[in-house]
C-alpha atoms as a PDB file:
ATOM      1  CA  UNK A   1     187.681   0.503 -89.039  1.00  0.00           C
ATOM      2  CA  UNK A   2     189.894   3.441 -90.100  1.00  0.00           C
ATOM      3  CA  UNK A   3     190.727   6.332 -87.825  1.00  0.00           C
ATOM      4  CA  UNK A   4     190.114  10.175 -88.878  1.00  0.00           C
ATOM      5  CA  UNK A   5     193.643  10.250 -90.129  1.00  0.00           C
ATOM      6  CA  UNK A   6     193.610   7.343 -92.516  1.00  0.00           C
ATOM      7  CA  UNK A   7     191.897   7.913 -96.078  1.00  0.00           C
ATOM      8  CA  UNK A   8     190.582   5.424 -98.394  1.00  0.00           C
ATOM      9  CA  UNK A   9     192.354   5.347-101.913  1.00  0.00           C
ATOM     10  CA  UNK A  10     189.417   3.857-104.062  1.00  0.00           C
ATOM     11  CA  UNK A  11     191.434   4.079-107.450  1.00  0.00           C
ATOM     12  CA  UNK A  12     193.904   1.395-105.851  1.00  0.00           C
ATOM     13  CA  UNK A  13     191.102  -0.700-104.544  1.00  0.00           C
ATOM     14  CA  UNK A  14     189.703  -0.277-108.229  1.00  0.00           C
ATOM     15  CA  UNK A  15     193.242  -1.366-110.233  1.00  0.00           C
ATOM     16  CA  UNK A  16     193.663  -3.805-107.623  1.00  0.00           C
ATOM     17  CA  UNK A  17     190.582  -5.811-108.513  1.00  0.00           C
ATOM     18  CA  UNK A  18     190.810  -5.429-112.104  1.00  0.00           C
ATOM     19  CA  UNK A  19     194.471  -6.769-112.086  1.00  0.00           C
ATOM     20  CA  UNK A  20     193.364 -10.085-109.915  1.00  0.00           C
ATOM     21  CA  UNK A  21     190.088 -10.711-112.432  1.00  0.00           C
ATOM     22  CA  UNK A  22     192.861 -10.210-115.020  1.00  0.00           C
ATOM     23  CA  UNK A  23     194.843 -12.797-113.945  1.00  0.00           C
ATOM     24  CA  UNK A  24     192.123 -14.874-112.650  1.00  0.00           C
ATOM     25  CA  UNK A  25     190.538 -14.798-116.705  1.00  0.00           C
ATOM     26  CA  UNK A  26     193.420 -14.645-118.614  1.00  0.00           C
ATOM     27  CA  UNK A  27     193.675 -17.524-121.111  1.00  0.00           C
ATOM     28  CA  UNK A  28     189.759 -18.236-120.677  1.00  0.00           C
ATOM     29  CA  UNK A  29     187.942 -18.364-123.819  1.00  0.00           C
ATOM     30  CA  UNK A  30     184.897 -16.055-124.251  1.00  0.00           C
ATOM     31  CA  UNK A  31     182.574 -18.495-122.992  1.00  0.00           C
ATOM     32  CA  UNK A  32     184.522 -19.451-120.231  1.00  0.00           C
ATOM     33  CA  UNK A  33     185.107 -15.373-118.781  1.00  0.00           C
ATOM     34  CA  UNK A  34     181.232 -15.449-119.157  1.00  0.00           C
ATOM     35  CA  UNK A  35     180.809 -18.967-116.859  1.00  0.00           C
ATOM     36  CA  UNK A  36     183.251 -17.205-114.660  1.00  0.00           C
ATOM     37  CA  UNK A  37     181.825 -14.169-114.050  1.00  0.00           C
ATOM     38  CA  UNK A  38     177.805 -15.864-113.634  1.00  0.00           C
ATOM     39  CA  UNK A  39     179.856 -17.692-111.182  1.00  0.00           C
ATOM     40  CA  UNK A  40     180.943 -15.000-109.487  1.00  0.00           C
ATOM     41  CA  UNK A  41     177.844 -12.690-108.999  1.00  0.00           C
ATOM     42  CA  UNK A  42     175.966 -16.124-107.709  1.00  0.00           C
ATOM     43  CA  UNK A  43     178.221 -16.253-105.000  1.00  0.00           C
ATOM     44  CA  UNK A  44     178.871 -12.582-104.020  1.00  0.00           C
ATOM     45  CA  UNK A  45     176.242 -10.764-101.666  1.00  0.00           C
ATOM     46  CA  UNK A  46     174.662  -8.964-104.944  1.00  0.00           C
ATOM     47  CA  UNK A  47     173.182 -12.317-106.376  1.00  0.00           C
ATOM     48  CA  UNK A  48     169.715 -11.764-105.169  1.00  0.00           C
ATOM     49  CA  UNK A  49     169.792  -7.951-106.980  1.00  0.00           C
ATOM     50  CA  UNK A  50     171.838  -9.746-110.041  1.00  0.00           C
ATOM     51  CA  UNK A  51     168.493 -11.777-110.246  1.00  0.00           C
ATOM     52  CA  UNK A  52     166.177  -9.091-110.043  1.00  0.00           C
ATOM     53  CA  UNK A  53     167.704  -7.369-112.380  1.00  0.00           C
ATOM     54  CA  UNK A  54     167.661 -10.475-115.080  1.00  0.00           C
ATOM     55  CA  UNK A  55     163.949 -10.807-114.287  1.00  0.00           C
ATOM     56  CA  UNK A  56     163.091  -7.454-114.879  1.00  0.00           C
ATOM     57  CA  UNK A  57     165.512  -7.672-118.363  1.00  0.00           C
ATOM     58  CA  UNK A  58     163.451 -10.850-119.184  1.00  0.00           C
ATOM     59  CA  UNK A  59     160.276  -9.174-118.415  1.00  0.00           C
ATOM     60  CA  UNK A  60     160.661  -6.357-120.798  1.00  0.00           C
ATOM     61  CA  UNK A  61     162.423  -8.474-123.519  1.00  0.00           C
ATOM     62  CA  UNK A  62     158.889 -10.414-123.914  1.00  0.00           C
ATOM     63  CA  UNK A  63     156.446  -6.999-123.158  1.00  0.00           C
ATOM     64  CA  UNK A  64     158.749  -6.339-126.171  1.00  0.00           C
ATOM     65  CA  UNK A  65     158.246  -8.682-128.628  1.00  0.00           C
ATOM     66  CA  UNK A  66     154.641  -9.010-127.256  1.00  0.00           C
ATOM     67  CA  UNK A  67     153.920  -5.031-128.684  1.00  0.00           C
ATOM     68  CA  UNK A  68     155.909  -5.824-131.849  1.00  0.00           C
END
């Protein structure tokens, strides 16, 4: 936990994250930066929003074509 003096530079945390997913797809072909990053969300704590939110996509994709 951080004390009143310590602040929280979110920039850094930002750069830093972007610079490790650069490393960590570098090389990958398209496909493969896709596989990775399906990977990732299924295993990170937002997986069960990540699936709301492709049901809910899916859902209006078909209301879509349904009213075309």
């Amino acid at each position: 936990m951080m004390n009143e003096n310590e602040t929280l530079d979110c920039i850094a945390i930002k750069r830093e994250a972007q610079a490790r997913i650069y490393e960590e797809i570098k090389g990958m072909t398209h496909q493969e930066e896709i596989e990775y990053f399906r990977n990732a969300i299924s295993t990170s704590r937002f997986r069960e929003w990540w699936n709301n939110v492709e049901l809910l996509s899916k859902a209006k994709y078909e209301n879509d074509l349904v009213a075309d």
